[in-house]
C-alpha atoms as a PDB file:
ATOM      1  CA  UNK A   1      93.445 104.886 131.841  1.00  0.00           C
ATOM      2  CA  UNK A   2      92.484 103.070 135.035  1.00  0.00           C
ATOM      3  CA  UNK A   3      95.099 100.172 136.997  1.00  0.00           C
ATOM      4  CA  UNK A   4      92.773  97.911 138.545  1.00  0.00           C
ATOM      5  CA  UNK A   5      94.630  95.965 141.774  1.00  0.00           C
ATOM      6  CA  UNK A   6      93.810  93.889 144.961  1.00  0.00           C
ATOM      7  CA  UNK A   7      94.860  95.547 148.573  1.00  0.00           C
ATOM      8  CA  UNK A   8      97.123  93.065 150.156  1.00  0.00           C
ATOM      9  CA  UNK A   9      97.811  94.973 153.535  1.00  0.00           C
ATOM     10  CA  UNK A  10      97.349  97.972 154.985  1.00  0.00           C
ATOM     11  CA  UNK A  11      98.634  99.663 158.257  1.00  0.00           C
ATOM     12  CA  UNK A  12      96.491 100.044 161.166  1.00  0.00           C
ATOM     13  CA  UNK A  13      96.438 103.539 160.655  1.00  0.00           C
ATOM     14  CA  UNK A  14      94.089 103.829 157.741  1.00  0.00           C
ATOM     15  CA  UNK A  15      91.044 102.953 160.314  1.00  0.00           C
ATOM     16  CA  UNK A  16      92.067 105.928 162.119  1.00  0.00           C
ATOM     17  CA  UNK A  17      91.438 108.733 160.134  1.00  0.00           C
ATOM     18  CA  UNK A  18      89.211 111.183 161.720  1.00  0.00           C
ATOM     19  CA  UNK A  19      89.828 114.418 159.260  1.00  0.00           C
ATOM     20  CA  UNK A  20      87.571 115.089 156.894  1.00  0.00           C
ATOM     21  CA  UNK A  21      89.800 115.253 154.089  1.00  0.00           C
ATOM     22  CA  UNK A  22      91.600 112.059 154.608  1.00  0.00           C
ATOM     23  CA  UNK A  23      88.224 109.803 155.743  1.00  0.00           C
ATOM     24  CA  UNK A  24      88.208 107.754 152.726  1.00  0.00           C
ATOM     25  CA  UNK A  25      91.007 106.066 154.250  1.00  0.00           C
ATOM     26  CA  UNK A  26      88.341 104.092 156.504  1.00  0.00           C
ATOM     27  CA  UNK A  27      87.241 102.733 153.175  1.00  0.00           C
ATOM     28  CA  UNK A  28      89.896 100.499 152.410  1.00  0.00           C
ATOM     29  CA  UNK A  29      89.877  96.751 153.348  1.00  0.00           C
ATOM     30  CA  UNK A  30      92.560  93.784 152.285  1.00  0.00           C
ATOM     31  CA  UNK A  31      91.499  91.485 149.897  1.00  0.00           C
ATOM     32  CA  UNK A  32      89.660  94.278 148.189  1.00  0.00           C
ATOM     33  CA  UNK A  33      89.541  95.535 144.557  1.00  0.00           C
ATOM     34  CA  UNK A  34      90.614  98.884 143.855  1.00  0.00           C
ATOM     35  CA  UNK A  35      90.704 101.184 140.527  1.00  0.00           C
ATOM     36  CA  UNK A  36      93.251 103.962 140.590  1.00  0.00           C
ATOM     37  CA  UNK A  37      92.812 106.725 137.820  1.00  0.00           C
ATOM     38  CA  UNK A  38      95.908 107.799 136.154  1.00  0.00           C
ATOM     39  CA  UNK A  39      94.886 111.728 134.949  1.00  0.00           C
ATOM     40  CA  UNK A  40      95.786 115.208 134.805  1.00  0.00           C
ATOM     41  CA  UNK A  41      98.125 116.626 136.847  1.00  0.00           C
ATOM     42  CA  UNK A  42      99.446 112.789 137.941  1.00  0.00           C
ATOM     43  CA  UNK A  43     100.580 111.544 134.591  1.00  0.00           C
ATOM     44  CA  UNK A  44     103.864 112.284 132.888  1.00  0.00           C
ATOM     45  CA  UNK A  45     102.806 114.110 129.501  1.00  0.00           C
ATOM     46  CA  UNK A  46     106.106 112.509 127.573  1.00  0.00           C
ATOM     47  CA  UNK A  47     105.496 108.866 128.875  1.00  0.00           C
ATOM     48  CA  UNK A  48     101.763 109.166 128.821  1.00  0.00           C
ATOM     49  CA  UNK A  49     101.818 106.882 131.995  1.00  0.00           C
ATOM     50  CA  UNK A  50     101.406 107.596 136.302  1.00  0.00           C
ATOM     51  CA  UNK A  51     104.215 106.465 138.108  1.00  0.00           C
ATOM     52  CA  UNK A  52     103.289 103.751 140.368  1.00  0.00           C
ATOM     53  CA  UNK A  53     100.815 102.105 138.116  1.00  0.00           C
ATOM     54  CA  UNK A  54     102.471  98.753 138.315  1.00  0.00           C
ATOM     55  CA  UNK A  55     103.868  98.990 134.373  1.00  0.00           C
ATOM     56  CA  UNK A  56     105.759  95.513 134.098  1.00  0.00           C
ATOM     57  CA  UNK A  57     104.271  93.980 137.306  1.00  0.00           C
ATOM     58  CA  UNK A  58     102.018  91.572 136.130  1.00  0.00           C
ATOM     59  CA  UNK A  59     102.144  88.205 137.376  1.00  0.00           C
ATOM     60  CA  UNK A  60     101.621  88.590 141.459  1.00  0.00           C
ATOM     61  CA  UNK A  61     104.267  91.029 142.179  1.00  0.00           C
ATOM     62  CA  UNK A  62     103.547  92.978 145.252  1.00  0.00           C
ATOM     63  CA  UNK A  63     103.608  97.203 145.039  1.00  0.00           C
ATOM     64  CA  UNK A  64     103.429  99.362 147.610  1.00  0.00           C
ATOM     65  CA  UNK A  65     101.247 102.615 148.092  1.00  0.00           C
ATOM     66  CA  UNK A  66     100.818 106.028 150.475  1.00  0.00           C
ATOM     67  CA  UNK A  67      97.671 107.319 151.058  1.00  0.00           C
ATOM     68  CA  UNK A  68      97.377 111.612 149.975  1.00  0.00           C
ATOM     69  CA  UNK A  69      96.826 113.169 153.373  1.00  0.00           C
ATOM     70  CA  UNK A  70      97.396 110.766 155.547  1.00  0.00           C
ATOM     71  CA  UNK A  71     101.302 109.202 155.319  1.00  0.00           C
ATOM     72  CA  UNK A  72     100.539 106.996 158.088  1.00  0.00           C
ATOM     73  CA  UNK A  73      98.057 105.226 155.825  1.00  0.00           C
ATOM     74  CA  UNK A  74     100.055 103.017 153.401  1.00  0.00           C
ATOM     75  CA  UNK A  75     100.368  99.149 152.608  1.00  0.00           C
ATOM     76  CA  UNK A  76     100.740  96.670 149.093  1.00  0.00           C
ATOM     77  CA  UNK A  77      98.877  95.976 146.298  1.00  0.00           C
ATOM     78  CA  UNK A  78      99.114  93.674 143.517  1.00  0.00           C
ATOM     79  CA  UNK A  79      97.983  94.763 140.232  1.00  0.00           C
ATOM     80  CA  UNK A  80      95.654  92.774 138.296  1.00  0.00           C
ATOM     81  CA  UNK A  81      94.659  94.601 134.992  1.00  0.00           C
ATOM     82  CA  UNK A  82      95.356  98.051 133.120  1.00  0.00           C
ATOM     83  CA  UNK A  83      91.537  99.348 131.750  1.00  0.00           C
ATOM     84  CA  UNK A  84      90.814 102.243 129.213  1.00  0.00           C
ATOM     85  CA  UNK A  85      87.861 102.684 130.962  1.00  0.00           C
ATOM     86  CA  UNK A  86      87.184 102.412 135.377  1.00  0.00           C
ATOM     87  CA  UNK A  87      84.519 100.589 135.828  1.00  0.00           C
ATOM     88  CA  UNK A  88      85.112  99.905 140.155  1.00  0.00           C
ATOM     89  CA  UNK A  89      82.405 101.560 141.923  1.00  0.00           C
ATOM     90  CA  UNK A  90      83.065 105.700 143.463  1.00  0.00           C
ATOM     91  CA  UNK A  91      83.943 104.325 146.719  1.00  0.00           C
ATOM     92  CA  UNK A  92      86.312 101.987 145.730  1.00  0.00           C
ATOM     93  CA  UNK A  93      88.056 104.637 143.239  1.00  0.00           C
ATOM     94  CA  UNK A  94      91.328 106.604 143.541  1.00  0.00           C
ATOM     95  CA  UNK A  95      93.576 108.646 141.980  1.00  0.00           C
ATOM     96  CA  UNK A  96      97.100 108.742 141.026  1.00  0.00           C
ATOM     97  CA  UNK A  97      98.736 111.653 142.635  1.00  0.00           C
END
C-alpha cells in the first residue's frame, strides 16, 4: 500500500546533499505531496503494516520523518490518505525503510 502526506518542514540540510546516493533529498519542498511505499523488507509480515505510516493520524496530526542516507535531512508531515495503489509521480515517491 502507499501513505500519501503533505511535507510540512524540512531542515535546511536536505538542499545540501551533494552525494549521489542521497541527492533526492534536493527534491523535497514544504507544502508538497508525497507517496511513501510501504514494501518488502520495510513492512512487518505479522501486522502487514510500515511503521511510521501515520496508522491512527488522520485528522491534521503532524509526523515526523529521517531521510535514508542523509540523517541530517529530516522534518514533519501530515498524512492525508492510505492508497492500495501510488499514484504520485517517480520523483515525488519514497519508500518506507
Amino acid at each position: 500500500y502507499c501513505v500519501e502526506f503533505r511535507t510540512e518542514s524540512l531542515s535546511p540540510h536536505c538542499a545540501l546533499e551533494t552525494r549521489p546516493q542521497a541527492r533526492w533529498t534536493l527534491y523535497l519542498r514544504e507544502g508538497h505531496r508525497v507517496c511513501v511505499t510501504c514494501q518488502a523488507p520495510a513492512i512487518n509480515t505479522r501486522r502487514q503494516r510500515c511503521s511510521g505510516d501515520g496508522r491512527g493520524a488522520d485528522g491534521g496530526k503532524i509526523l515526523h520523518w529521517e531521510a535514508v542516507g542523509n540523517s541530517l535531512c529530516q522534518g514533519t508531515w501530515k498524512k492525508i490518505r492510505q492508497l492500495e495503489h501510488c499514484s504520485c509521480p517517480p520523483v515525488h515517491s519514497f519508500i518506507f525503510t
